[in-house]
Protein backbone atom coordinates (compact mmCIF):
# COMPACT_ATOMS: atom_id res chain seq x y z
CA UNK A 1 -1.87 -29.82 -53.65
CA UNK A 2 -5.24 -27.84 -54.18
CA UNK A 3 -6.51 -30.05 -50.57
CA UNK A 4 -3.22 -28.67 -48.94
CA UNK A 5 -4.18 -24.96 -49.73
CA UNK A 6 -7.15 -25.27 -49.07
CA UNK A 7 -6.26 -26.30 -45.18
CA UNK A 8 -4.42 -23.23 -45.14
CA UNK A 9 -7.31 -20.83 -45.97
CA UNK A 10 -8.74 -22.61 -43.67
CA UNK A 11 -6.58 -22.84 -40.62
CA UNK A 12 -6.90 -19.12 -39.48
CA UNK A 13 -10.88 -19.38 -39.53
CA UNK A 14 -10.71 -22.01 -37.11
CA UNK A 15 -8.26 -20.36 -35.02
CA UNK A 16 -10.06 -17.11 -35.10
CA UNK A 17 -12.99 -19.22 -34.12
CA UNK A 18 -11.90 -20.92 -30.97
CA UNK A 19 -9.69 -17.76 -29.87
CA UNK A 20 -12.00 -15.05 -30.17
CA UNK A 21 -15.39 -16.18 -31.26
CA UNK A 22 -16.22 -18.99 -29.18
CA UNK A 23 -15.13 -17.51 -25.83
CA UNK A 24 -17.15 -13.78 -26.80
CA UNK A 25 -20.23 -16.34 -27.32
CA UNK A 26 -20.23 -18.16 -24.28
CA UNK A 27 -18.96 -14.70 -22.05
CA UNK A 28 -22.33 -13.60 -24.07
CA UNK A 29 -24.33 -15.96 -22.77
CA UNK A 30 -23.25 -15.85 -19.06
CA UNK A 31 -24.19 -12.04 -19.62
CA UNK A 32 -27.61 -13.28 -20.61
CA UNK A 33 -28.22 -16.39 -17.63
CA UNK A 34 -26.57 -13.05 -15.14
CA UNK A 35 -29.53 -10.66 -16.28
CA UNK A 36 -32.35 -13.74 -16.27
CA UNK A 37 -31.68 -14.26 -12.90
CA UNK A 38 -31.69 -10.98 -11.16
CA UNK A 39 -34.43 -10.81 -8.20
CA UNK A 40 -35.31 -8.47 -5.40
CA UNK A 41 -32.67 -8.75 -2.31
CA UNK A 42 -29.16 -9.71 -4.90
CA UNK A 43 -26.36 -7.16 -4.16
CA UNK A 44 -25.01 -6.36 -7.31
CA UNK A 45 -21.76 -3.95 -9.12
CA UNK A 46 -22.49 -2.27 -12.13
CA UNK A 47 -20.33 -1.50 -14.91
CA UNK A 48 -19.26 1.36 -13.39
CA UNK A 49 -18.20 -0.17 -10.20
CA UNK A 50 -21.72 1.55 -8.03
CA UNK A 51 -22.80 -1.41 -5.35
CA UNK A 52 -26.46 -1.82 -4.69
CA UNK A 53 -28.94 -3.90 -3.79
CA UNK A 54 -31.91 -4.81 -6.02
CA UNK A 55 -35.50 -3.74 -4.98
CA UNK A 56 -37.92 -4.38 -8.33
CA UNK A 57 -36.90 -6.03 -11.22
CA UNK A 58 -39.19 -5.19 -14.79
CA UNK A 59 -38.98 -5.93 -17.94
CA UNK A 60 -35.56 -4.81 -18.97
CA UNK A 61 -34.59 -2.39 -16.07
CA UNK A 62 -33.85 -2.75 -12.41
CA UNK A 63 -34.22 -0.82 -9.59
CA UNK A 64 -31.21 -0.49 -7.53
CA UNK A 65 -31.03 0.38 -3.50
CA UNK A 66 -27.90 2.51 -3.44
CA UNK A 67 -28.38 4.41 0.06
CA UNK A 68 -31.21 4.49 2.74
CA UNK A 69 -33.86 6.35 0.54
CA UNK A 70 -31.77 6.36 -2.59
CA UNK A 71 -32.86 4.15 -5.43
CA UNK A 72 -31.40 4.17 -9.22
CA UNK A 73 -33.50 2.78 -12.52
CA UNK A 74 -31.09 1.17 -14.69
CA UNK A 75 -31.21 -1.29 -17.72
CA UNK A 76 -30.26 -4.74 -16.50
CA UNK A 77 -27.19 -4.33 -19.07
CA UNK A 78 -25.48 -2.08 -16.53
CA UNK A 79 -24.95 -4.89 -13.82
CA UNK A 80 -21.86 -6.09 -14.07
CA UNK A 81 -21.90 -8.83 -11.35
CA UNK A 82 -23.70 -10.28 -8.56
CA UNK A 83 -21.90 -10.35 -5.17
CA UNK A 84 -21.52 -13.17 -3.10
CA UNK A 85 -23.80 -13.10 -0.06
CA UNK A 86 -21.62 -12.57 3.41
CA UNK A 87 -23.05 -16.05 4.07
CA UNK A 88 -21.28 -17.29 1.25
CA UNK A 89 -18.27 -15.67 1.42
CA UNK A 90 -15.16 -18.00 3.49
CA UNK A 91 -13.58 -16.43 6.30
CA UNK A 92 -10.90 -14.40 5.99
CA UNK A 93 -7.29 -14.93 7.14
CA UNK A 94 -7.63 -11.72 8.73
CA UNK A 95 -9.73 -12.98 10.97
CA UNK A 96 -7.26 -15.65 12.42
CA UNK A 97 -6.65 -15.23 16.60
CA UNK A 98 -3.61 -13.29 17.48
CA UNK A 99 -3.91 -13.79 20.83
CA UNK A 100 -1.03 -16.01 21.15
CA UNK A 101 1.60 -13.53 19.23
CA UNK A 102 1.30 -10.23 21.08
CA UNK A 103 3.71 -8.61 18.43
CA UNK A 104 0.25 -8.90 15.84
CA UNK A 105 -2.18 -7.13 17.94
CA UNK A 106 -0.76 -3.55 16.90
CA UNK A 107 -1.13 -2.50 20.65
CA UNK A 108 0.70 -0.08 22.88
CA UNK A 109 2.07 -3.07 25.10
CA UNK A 110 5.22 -2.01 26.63
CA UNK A 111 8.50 -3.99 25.11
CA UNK A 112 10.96 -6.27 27.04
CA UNK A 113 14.11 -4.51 26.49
């Protein structure tokens, strides 16, 4: 029986390991291959939701086009995500033609009563 407890001491370490630790590693990592790949011209969201667009990159800080004439310095730790370029992005269903319903064009048309 000392094989059988054993497996039970060990059962919760390898649970803990591919529930907690293993995901934390590889979100860690993506984190790392986000930050190595930052260049001049990426639209990005920081942590604290700000949208900008990266102008200089250094060592271990950014700076970040925020406005016309406003740029931030920030540690590359503080970008949160890289946006999609509008190029990338697929159209929206929004932008689907209405035309033929004139019920979905919101207008003052006058109403067949």
């Amino acid at each position: 029986m000392g094989g059988f407890d054993f497996l039970i001491l060990l059962l919760p370490l390898v649970a803990l390991w591919f529930l907690i630790l293993r995901p934390a590693q590889r979100r860690q990592r993506e984190a790392l291959a986000l930050r190595d790949a930052l260049r001049p011209g990426i639209d990005i969201v920081t942590t604290a939701g700000l949208l900008g667009t990266i102008t200089q990159v250094d060592d271990d800080e950014v700076t970040v086009s925020v406005a016309p004439g406003v740029e931030l310095r920030m540690v590359k730790a503080a970008i949160g995500q890289v946006r999609p370029a509008v190029a990338d992005m697929p159209p929206s269903d929004a932008a689907e033609d209405v035309s033929a319903d004139p019920d979905a064009t919101g207008g003052d048309a006058p109403r067949p009563d």
